[in-house]
C-alpha atoms as a PDB file:
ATOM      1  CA  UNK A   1     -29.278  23.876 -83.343  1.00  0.00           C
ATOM      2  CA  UNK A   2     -27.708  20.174 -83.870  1.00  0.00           C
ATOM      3  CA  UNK A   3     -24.476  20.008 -85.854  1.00  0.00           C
ATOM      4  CA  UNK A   4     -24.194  18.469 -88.846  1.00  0.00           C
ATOM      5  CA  UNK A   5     -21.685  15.636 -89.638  1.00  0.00           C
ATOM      6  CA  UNK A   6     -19.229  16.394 -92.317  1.00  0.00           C
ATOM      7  CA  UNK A   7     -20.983  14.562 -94.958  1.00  0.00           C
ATOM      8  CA  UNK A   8     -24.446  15.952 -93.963  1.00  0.00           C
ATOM      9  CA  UNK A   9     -22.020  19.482 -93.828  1.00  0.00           C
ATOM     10  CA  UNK A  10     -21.161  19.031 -97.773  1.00  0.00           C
ATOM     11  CA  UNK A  11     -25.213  17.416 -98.859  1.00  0.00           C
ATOM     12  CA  UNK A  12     -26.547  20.965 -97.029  1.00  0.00           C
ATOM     13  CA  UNK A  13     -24.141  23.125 -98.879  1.00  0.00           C
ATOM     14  CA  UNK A  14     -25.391  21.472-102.423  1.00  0.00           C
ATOM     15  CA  UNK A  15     -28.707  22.574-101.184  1.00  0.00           C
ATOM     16  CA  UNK A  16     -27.811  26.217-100.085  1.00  0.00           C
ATOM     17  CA  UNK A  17     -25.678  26.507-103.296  1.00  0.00           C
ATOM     18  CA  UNK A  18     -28.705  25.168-105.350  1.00  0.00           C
ATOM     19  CA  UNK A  19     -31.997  26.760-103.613  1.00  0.00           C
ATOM     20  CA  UNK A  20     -34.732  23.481-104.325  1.00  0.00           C
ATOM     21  CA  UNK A  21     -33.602  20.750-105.846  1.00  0.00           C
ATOM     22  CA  UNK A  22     -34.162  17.144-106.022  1.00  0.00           C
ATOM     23  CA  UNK A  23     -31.815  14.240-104.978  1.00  0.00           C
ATOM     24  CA  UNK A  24     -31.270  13.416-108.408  1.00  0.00           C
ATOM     25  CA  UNK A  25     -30.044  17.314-109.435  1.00  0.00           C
ATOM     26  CA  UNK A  26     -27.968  17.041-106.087  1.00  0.00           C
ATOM     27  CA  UNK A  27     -25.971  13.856-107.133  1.00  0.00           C
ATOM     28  CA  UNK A  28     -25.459  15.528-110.596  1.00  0.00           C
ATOM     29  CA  UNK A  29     -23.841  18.563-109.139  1.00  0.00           C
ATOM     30  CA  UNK A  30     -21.079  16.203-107.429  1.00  0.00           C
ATOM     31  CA  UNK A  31     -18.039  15.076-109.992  1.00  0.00           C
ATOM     32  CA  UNK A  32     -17.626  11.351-111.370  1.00  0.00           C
ATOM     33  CA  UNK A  33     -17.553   8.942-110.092  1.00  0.00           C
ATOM     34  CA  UNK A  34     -20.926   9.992-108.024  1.00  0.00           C
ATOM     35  CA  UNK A  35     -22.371   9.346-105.049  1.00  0.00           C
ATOM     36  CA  UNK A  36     -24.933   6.795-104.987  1.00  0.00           C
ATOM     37  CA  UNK A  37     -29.034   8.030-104.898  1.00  0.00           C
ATOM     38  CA  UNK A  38     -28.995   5.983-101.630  1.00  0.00           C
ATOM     39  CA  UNK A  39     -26.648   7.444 -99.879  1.00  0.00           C
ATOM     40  CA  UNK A  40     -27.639  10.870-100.876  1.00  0.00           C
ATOM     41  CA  UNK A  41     -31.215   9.945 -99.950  1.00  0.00           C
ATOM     42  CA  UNK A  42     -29.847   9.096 -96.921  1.00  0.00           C
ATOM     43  CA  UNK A  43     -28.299  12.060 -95.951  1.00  0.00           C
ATOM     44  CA  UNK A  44     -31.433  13.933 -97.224  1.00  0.00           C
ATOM     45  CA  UNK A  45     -33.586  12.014 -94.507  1.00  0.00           C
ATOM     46  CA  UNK A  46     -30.846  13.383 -91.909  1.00  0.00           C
ATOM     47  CA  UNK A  47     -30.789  16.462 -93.024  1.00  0.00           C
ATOM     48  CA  UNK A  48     -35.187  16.923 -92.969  1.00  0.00           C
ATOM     49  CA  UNK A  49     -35.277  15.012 -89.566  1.00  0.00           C
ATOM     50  CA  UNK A  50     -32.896  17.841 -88.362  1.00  0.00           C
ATOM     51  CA  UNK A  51     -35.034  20.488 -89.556  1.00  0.00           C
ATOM     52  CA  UNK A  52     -32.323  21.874 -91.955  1.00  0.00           C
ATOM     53  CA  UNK A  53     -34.430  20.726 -94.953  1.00  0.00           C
ATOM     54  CA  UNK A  54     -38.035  20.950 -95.742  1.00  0.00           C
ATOM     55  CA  UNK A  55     -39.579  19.725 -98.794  1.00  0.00           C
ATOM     56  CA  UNK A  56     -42.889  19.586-101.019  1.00  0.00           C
ATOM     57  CA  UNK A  57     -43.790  17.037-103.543  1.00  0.00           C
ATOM     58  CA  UNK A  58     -42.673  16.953-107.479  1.00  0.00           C
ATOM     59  CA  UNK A  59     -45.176  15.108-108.847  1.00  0.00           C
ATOM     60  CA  UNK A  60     -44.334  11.578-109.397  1.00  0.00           C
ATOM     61  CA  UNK A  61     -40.800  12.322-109.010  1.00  0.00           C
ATOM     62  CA  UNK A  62     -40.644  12.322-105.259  1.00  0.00           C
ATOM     63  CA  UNK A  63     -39.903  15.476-103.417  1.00  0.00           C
ATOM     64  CA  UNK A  64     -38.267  18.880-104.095  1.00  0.00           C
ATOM     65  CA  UNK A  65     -36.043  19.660-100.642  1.00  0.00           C
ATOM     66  CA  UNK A  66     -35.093  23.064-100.011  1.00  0.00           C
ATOM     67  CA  UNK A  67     -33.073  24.852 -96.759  1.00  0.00           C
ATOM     68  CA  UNK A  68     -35.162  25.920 -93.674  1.00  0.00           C
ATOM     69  CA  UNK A  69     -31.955  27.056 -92.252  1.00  0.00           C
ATOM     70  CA  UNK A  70     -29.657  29.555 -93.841  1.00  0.00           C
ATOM     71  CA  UNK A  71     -25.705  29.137 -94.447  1.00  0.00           C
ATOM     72  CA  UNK A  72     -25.114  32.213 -92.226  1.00  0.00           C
ATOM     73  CA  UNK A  73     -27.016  31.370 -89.417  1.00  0.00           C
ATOM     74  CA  UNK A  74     -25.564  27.867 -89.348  1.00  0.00           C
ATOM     75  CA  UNK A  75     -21.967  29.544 -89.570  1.00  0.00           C
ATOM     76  CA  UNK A  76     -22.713  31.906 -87.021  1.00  0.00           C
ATOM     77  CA  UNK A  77     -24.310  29.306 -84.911  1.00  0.00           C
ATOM     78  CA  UNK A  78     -20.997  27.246 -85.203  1.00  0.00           C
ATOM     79  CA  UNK A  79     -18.812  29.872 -84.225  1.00  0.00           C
ATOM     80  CA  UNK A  80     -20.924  30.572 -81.108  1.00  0.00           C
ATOM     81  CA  UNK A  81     -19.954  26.875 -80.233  1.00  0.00           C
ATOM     82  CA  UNK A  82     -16.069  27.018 -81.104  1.00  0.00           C
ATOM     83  CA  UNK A  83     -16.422  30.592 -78.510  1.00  0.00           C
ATOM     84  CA  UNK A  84     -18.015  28.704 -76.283  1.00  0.00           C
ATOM     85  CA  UNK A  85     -16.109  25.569 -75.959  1.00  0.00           C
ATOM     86  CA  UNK A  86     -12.579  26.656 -76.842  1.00  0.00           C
ATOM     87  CA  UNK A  87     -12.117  30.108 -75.693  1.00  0.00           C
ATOM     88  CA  UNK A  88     -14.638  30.171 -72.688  1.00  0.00           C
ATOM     89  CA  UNK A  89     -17.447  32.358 -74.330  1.00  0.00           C
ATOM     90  CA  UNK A  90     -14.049  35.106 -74.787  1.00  0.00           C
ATOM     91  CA  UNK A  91     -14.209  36.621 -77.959  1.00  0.00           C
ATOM     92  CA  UNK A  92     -10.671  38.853 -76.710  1.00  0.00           C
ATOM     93  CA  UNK A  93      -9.511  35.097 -76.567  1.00  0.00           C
ATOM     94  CA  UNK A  94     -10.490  34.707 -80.546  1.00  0.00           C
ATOM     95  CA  UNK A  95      -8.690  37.453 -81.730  1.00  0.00           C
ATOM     96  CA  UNK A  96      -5.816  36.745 -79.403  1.00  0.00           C
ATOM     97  CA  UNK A  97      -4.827  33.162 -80.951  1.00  0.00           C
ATOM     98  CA  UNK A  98      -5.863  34.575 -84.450  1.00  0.00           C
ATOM     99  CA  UNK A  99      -3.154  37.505 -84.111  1.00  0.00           C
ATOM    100  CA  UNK A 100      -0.407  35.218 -81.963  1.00  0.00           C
ATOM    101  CA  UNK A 101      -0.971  32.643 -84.668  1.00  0.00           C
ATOM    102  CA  UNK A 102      -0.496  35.342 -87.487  1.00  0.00           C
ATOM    103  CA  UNK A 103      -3.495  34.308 -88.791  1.00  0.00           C
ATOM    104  CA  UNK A 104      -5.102  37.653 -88.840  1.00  0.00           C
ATOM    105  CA  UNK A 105      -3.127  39.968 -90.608  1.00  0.00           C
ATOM    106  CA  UNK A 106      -2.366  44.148 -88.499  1.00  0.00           C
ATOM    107  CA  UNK A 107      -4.555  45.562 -90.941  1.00  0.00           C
ATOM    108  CA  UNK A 108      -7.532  42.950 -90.076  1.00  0.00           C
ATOM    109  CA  UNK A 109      -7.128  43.650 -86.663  1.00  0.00           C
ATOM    110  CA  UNK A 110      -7.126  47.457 -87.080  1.00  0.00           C
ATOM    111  CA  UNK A 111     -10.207  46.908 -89.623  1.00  0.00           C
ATOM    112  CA  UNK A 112     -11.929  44.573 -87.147  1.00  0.00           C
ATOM    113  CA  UNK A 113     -11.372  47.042 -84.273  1.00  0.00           C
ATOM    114  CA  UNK A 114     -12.474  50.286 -86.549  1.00  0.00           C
ATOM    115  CA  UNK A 115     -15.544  48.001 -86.790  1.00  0.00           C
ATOM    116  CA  UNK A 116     -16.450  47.744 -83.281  1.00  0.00           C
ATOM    117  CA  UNK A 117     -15.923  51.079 -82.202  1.00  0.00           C
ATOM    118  CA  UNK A 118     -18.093  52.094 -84.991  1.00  0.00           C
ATOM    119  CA  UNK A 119     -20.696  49.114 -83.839  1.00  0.00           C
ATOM    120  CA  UNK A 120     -20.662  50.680 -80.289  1.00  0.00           C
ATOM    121  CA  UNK A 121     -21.179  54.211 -81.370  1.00  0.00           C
ATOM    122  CA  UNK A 122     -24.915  53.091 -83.748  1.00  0.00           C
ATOM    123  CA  UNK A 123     -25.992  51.588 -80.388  1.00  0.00           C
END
């Protein structure tokens, strides 16, 4: 799955936040002063050519886009990466900066552990 640029990032969350839509109801949902419809058009075009949108016409108003790709997988999909590419495919490695870093508090890690041991014993 290709990443998304931070801009393309914050046009696909409109869209997961909003189900369909059309440019124009995406550019209202941002705050004043807004983004321009060419620049969110733009984006749009990214965002279909990567196969994270799809869309259907709306008469003579264009196109209704909507996501192809949901929010979790394209979470999970960039976590995969970061474990891949930072912590040599180690999720141990994960948990160890998250805990050295205090980032991940003793009950998380005792919940998150509770959690695997129960994962292993449904297998």
């Amino acid at each position: 799955m290709e990443q998304l640029t931070k801009r393309e990032e914050e046009v696909m969350n409109k869209f997961w936040e909003k189900g369909e839509a059309t440019v124009k109801e995406i550019i209202a949902t941002y705050p004043e002063p807004r983004p321009s419809r060419t620049a969110i058009s733009t984006f749009v075009k990214f965002l279909v050519d990567k196969g994270f949108l799809g869309h259907k016409p709306a008469g003579n108003n264009g196109f209704i886009y909507y996501p192809l790709i949901e929010r979790e997988e394209y979470c999970g999909n960039n976590l995969k990466n970061v474990v891949q590419r930072y912590f040599n495919n180690s999720i141990r490695g994960v948990i160890s900066t998250l805990v050295r870093d205090r980032k991940m508090s003793d009950d998380e890690v005792q919940e998150l552990i509770n959690q695997v041991i129960e994962g292993n014993h449904q297998e």
